[in-house]
N, C-alpha and C. Protein backbone atom coordinates (compact mmCIF):
# COMPACT_ATOMS: atom_id res chain seq x y z
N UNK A 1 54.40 71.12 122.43
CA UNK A 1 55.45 71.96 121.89
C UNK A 1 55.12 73.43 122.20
N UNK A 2 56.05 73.85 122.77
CA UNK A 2 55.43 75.45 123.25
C UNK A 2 56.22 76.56 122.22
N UNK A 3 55.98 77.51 122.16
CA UNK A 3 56.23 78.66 121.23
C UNK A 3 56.91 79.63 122.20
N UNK A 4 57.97 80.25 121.91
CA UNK A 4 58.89 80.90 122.37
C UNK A 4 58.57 82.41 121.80
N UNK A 5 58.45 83.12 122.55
CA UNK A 5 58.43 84.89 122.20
C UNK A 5 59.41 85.75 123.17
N UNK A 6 59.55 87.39 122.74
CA UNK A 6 60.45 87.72 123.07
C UNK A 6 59.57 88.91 123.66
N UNK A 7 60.27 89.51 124.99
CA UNK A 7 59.75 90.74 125.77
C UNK A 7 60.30 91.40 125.80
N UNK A 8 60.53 92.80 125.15
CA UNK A 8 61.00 94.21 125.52
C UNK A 8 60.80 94.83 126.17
N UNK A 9 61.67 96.06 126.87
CA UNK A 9 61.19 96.90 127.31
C UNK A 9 61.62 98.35 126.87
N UNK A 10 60.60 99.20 127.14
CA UNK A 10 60.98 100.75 126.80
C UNK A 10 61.78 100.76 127.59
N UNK A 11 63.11 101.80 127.14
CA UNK A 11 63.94 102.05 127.83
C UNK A 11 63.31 104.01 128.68
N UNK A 12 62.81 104.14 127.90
CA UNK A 12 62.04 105.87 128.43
C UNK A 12 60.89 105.19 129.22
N UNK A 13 59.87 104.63 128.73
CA UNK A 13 58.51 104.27 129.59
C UNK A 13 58.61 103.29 130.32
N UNK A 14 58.96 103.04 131.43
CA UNK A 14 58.85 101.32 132.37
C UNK A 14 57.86 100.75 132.33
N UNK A 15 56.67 101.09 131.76
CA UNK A 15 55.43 100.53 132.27
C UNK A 15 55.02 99.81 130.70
N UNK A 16 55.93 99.95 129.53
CA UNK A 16 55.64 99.85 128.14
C UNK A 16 56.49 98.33 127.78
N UNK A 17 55.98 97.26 127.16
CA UNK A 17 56.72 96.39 126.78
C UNK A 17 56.03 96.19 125.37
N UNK A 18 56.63 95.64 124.67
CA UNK A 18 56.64 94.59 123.66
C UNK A 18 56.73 93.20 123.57
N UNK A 19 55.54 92.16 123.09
CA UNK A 19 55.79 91.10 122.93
C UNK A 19 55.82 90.96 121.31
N UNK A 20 56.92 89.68 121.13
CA UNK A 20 56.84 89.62 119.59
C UNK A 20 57.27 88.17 119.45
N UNK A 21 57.11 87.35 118.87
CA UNK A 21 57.94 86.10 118.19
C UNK A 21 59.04 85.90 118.29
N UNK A 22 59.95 85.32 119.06
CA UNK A 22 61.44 85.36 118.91
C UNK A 22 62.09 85.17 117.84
N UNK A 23 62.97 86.16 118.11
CA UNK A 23 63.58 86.49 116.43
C UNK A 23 63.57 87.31 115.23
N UNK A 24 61.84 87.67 115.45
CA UNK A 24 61.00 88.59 114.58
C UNK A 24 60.92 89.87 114.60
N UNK A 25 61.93 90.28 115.50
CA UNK A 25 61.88 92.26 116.18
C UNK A 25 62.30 92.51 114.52
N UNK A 26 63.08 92.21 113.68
CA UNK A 26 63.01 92.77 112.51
C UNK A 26 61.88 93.22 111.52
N UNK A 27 60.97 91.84 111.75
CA UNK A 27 59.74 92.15 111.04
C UNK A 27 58.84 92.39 111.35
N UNK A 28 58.93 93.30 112.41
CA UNK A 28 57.66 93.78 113.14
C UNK A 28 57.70 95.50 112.03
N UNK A 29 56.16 95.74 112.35
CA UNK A 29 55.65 97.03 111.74
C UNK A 29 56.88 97.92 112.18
N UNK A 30 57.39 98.84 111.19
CA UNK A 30 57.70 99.85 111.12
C UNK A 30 57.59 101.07 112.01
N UNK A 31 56.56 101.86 112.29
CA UNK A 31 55.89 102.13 113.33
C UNK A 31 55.74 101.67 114.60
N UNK A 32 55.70 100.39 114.89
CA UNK A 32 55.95 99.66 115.95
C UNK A 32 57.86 99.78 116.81
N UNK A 33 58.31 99.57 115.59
CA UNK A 33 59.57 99.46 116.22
C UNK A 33 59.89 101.31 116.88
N UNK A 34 59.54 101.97 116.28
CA UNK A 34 60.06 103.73 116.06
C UNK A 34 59.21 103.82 117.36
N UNK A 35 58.29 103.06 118.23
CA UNK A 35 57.43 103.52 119.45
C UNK A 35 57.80 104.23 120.36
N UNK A 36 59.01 103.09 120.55
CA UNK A 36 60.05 103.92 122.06
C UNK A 36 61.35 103.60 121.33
N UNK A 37 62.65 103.48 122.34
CA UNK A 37 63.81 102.70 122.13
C UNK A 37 63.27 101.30 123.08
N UNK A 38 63.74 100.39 122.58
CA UNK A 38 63.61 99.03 122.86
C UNK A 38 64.60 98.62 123.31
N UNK A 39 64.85 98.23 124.59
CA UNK A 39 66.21 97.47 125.36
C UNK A 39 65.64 96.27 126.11
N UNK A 40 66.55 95.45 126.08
CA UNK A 40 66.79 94.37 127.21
C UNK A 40 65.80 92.97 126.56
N UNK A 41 65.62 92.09 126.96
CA UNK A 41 64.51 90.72 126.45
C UNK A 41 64.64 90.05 127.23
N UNK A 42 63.50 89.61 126.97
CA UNK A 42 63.67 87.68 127.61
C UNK A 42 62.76 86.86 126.98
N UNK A 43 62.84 85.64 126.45
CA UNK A 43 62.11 84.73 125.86
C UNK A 43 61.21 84.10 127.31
N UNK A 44 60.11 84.07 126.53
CA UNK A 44 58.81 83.12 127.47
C UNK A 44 58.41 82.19 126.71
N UNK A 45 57.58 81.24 127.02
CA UNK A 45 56.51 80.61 126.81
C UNK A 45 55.37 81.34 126.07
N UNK A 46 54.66 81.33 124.89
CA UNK A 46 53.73 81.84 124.88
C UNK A 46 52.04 81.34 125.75
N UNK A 47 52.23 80.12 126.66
CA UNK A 47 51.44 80.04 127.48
C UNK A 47 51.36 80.63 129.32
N UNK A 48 52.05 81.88 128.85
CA UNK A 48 52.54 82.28 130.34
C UNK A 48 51.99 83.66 129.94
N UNK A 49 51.18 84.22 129.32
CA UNK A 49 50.62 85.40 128.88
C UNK A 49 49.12 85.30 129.04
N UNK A 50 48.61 86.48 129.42
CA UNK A 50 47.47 86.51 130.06
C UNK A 50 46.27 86.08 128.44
N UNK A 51 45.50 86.00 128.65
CA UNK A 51 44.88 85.37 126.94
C UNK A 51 44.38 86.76 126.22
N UNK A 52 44.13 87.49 126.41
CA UNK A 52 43.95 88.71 125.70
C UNK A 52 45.00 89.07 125.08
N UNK A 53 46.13 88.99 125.94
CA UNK A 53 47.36 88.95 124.90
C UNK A 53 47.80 88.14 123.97
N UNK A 54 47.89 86.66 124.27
CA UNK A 54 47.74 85.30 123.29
C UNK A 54 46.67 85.38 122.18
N UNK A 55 45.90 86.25 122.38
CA UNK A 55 44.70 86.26 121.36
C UNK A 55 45.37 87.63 120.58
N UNK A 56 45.77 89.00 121.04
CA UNK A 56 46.35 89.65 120.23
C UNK A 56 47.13 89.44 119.36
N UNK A 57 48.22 89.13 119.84
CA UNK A 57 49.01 88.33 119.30
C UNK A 57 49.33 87.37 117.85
N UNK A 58 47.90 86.70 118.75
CA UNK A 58 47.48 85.35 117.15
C UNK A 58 47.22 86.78 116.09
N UNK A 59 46.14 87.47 116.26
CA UNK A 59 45.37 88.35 115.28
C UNK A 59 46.69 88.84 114.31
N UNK A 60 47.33 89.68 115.69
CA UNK A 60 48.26 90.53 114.21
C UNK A 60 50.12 90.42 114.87
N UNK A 61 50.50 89.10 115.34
CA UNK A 61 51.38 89.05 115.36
C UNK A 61 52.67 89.28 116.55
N UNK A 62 51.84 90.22 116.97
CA UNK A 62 52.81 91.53 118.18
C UNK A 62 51.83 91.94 119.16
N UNK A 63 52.41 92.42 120.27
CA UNK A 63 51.28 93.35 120.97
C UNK A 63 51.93 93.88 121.95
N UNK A 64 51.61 95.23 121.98
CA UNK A 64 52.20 96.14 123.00
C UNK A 64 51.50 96.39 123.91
N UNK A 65 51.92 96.29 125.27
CA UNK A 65 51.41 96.06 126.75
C UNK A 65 51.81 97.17 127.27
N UNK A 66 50.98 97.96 127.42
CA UNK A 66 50.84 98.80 128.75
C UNK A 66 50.72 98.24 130.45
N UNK A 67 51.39 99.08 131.67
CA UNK A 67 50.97 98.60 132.64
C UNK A 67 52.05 97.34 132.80
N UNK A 68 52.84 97.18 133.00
CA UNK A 68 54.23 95.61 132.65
C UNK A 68 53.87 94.67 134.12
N UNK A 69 53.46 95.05 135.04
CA UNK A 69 53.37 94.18 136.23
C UNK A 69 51.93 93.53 135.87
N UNK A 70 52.59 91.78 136.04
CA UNK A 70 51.31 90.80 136.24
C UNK A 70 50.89 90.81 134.67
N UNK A 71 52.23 91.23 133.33
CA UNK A 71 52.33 89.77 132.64
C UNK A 71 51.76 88.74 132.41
N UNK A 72 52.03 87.85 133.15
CA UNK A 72 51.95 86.61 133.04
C UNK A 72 50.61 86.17 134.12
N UNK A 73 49.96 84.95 133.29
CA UNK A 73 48.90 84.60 133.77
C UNK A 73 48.97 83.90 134.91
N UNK A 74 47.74 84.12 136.19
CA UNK A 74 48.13 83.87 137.29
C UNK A 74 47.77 82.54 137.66
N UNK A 75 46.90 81.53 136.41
CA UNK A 75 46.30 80.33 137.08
C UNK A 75 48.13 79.65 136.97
C-alpha cells in the first residue's frame, strides 16, 4: 500500500518545493505555509523520494526541498 503526498512549488523561488501529505497543506505549520506563495501540485508515491527526505518527513511531517531537480530517487 503506498502513501500518496503532495509537491508544491514556489511560485517566486523555482528551486523551492514543498512536500506534505496529501490533503494536509491546511495543517501544515503556520510559518511553513507564509514561506513563499505556493502554486501548482502533484501527488507521488512516497517511495519515489530520495530517503533523507522520507526520513524528514516521517520526523516532523513536511519537508521543504531546496535545489527541485533529481527529487526523486534514482535506484
Amino acid at each position: 500500500m503506498s502513501r500518496r503526498y503532495e509537491i508544491t512549488r514556489s511560485a517566486t523561488h523555482s528551486n523551492l518545493q514543498l512536500i506534505y501529505p496529501a490533503g494536509r497543506f491546511e495543517a501544515l505549520p503556520f510559518e511553513v505555509r507564509l514561506l513563499a506563495p505556493w502554486v501548482g501540485g502533484e501527488s507521488i508515491d512516497i517511495e519515489t523520494l530520495r530517503p533523507e527526505h522520507r526520513t524528514e518527513i516521517a520526523w516532523q511531517g513536511f519537508t521543504v526541498v531546496r535545489g527541485a531537480p533529481g527529487l526523486a530517487n534514482a535506484a
